[in-house]
PDB file of N, CA and C in Angstrom:
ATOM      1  N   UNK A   1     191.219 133.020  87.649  1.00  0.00           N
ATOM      2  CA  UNK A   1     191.220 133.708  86.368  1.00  0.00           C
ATOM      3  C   UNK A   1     192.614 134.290  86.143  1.00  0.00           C
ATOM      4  N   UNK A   2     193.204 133.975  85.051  1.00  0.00           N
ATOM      5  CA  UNK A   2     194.545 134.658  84.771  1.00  0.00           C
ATOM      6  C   UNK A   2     194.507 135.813  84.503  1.00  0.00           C
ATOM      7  N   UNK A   3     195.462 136.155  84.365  1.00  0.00           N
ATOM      8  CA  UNK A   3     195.888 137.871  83.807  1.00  0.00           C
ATOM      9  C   UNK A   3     195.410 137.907  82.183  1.00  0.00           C
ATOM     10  N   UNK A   4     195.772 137.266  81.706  1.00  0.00           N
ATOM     11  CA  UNK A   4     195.362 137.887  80.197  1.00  0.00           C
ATOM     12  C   UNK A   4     193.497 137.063  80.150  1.00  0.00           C
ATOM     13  N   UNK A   5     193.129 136.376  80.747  1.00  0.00           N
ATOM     14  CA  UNK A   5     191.628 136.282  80.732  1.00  0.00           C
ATOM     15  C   UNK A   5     191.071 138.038  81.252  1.00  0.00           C
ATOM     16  N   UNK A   6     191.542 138.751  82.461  1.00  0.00           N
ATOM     17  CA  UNK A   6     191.046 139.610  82.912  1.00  0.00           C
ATOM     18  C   UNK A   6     191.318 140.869  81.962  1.00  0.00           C
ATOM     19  N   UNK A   7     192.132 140.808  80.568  1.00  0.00           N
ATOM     20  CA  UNK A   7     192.634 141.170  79.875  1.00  0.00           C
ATOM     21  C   UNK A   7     191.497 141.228  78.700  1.00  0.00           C
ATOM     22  N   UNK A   8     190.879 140.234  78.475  1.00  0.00           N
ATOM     23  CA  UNK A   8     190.312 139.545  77.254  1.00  0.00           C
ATOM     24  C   UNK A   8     188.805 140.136  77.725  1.00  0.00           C
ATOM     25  N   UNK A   9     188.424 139.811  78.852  1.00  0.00           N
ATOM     26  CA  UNK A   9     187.119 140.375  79.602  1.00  0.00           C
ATOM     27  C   UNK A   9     186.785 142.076  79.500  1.00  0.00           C
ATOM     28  N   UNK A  10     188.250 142.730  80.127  1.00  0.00           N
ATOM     29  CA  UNK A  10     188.357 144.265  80.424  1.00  0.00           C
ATOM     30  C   UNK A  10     188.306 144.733  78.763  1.00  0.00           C
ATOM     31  N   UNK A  11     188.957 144.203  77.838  1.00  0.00           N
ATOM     32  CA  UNK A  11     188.366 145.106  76.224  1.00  0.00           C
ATOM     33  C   UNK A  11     187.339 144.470  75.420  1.00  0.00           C
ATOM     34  N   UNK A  12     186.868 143.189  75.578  1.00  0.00           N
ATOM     35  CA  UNK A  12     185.681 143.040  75.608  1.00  0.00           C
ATOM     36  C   UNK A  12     184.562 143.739  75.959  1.00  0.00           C
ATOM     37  N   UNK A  13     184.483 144.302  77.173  1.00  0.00           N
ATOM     38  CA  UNK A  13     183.756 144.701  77.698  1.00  0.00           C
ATOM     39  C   UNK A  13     184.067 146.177  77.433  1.00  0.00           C
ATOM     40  N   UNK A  14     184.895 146.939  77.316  1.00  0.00           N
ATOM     41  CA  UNK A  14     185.182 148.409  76.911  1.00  0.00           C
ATOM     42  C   UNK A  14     184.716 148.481  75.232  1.00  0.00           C
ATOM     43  N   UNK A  15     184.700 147.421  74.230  1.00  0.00           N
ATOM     44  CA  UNK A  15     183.984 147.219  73.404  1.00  0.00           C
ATOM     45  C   UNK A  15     182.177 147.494  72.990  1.00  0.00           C
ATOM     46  N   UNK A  16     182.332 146.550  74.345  1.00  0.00           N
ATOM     47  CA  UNK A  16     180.339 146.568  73.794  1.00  0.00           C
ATOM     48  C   UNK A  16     180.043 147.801  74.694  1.00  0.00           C
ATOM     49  N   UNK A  17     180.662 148.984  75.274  1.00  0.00           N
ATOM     50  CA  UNK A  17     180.572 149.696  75.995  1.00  0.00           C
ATOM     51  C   UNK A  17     180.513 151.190  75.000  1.00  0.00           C
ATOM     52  N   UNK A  18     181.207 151.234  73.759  1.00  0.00           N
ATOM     53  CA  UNK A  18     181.632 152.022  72.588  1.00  0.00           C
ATOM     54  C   UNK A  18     180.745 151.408  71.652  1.00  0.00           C
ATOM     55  N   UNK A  19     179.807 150.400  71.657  1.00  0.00           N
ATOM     56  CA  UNK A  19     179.488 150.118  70.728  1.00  0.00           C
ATOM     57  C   UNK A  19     177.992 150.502  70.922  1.00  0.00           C
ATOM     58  N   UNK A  20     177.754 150.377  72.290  1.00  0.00           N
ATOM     59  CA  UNK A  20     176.424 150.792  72.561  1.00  0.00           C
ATOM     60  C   UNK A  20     176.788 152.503  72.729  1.00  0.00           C
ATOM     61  N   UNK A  21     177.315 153.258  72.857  1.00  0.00           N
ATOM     62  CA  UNK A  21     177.596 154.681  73.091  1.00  0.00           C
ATOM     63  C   UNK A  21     177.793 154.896  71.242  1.00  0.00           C
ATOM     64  N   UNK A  22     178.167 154.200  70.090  1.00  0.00           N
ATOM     65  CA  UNK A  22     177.754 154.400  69.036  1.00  0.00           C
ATOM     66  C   UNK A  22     176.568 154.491  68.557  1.00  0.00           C
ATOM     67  N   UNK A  23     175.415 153.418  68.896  1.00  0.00           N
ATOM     68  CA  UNK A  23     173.973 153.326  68.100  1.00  0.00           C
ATOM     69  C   UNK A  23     173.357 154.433  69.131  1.00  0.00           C
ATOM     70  N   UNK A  24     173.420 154.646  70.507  1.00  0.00           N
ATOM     71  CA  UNK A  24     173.168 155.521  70.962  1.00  0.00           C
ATOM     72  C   UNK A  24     173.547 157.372  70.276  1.00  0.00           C
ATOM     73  N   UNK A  25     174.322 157.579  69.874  1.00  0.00           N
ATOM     74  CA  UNK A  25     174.413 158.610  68.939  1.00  0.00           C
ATOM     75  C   UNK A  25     173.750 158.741  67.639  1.00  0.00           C
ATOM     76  N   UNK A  26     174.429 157.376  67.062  1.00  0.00           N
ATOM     77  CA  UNK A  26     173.463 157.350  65.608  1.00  0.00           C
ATOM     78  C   UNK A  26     172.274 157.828  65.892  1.00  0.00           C
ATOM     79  N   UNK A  27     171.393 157.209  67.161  1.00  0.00           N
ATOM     80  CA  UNK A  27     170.206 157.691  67.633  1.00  0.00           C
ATOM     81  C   UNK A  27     169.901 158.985  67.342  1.00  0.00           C
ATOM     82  N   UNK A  28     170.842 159.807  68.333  1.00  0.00           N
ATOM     83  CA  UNK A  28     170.698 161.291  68.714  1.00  0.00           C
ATOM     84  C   UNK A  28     170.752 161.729  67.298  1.00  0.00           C
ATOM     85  N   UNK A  29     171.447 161.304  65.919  1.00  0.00           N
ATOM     86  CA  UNK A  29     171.704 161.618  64.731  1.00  0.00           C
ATOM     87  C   UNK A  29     173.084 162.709  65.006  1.00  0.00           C
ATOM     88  N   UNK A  30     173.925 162.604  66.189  1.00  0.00           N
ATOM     89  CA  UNK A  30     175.416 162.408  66.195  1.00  0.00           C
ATOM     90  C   UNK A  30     176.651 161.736  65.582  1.00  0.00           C
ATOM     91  N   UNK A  31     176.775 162.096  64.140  1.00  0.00           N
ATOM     92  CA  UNK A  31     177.395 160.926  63.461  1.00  0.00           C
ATOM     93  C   UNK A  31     178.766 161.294  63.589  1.00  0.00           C
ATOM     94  N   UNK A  32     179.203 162.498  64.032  1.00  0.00           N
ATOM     95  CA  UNK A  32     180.751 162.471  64.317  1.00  0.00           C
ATOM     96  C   UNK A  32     181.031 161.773  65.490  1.00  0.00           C
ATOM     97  N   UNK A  33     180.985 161.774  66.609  1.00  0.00           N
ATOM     98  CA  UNK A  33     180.752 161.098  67.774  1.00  0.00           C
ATOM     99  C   UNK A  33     180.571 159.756  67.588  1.00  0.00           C
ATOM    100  N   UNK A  34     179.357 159.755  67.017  1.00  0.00           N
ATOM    101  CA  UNK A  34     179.069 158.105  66.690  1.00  0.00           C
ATOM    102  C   UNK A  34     180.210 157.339  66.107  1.00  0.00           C
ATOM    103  N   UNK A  35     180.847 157.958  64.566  1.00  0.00           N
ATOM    104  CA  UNK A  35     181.979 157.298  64.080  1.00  0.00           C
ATOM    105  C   UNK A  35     182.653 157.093  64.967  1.00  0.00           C
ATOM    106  N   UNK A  36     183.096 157.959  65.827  1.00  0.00           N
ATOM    107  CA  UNK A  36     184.204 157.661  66.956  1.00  0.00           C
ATOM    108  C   UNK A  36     184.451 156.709  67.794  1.00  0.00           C
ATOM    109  N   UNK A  37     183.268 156.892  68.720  1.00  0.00           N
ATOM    110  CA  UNK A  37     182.422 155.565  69.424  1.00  0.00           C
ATOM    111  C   UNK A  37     182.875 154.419  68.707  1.00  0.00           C
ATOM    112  N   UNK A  38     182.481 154.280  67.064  1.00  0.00           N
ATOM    113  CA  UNK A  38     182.404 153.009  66.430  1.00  0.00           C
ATOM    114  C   UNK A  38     183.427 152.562  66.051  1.00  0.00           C
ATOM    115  N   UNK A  39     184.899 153.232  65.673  1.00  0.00           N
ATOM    116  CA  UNK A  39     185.658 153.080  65.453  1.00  0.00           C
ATOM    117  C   UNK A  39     186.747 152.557  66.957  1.00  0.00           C
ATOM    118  N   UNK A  40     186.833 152.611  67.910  1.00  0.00           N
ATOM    119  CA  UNK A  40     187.420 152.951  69.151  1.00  0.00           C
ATOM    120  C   UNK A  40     186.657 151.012  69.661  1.00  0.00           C
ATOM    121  N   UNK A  41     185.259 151.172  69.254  1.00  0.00           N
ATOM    122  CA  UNK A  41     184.906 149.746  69.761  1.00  0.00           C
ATOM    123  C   UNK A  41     185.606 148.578  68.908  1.00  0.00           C
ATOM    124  N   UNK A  42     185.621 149.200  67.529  1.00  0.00           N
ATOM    125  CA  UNK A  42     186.246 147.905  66.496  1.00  0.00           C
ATOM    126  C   UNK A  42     187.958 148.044  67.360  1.00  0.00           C
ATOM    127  N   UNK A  43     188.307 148.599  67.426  1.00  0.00           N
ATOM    128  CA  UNK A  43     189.908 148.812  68.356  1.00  0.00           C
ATOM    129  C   UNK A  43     189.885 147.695  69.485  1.00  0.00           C
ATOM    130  N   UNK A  44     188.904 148.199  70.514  1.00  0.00           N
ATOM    131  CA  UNK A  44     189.055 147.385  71.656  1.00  0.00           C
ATOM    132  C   UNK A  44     188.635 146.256  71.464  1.00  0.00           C
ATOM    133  N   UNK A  45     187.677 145.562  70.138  1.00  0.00           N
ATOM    134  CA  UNK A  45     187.527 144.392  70.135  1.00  0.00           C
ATOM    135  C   UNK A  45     188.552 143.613  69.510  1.00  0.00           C
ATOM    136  N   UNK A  46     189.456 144.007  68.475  1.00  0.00           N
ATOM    137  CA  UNK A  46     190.876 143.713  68.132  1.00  0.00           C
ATOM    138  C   UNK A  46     191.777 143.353  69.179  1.00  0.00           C
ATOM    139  N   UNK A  47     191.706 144.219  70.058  1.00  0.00           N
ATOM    140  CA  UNK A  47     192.635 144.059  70.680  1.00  0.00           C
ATOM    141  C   UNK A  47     192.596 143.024  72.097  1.00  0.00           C
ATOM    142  N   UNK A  48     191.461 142.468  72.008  1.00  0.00           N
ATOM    143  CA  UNK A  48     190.394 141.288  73.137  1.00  0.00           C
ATOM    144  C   UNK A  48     190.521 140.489  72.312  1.00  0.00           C
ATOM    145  N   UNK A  49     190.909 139.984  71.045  1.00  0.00           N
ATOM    146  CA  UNK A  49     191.187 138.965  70.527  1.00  0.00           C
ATOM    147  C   UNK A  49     192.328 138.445  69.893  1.00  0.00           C
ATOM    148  N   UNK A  50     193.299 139.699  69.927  1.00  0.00           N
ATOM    149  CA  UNK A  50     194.757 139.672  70.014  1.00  0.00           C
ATOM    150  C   UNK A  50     195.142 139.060  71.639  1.00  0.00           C
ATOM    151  N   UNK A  51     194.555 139.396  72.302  1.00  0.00           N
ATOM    152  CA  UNK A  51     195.199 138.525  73.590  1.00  0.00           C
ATOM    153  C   UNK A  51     194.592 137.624  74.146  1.00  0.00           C
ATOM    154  N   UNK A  52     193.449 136.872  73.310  1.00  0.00           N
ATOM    155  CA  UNK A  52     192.848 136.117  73.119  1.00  0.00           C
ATOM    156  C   UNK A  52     193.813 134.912  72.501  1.00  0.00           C
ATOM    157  N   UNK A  53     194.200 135.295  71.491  1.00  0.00           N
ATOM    158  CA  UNK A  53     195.020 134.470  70.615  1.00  0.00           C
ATOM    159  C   UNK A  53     196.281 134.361  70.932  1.00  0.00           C
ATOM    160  N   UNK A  54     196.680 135.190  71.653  1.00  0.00           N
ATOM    161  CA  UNK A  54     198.127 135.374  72.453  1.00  0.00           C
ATOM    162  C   UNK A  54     198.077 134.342  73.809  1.00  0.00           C
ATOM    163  N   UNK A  55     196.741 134.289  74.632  1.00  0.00           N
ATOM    164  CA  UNK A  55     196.943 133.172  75.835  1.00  0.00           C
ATOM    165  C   UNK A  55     196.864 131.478  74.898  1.00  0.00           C
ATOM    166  N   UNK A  56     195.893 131.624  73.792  1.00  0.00           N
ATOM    167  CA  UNK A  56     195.975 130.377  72.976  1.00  0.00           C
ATOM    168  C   UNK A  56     197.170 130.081  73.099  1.00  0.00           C
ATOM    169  N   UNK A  57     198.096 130.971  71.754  1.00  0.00           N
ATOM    170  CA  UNK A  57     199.407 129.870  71.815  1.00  0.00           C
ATOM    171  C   UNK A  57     200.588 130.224  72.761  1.00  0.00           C
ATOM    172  N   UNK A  58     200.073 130.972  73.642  1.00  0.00           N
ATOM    173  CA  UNK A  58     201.457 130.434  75.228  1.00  0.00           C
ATOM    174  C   UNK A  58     200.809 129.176  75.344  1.00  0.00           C
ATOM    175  N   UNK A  59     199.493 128.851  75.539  1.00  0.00           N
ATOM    176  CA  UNK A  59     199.305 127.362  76.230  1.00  0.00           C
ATOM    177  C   UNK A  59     199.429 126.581  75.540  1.00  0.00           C
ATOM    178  N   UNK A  60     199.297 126.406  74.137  1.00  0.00           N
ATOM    179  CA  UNK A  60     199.699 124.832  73.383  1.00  0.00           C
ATOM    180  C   UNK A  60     201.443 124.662  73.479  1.00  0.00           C
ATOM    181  N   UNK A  61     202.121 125.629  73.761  1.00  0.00           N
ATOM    182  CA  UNK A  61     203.489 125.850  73.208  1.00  0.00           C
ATOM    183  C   UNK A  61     204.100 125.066  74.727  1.00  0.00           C
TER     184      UNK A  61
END
């Protein structure tokens, strides 16, 4: 596994990690928190597909 796969995995996964700690608030009816949570997961999933797209074109190139 390369470095930017373990890259792509680690905010992936810090993603669905904020995303479930979001509906989990919404739950509690925590909606400041929750926004937070929800906002922070849309981040880390940006950023798991920014280096997603970054190992793409090192390898065609």
């Amino acid at each position: 596994m390369s470095k930017e796969e373990i890259s792509f995995v680690g905010f992936l996964t810090a993603s669905i990690c904020y995303f479930i700690g979001a509906l989990l608030n919404f739950i509690d009816k925590n909606t400041g928190t929750a926004g937070m949570f929800l906002c922070l997961g849309f981040s880390f999933l940006c950023l798991a597909f920014t280096h997603f797209d970054k190992e793409k074109n090192n390898k065609s190139r």
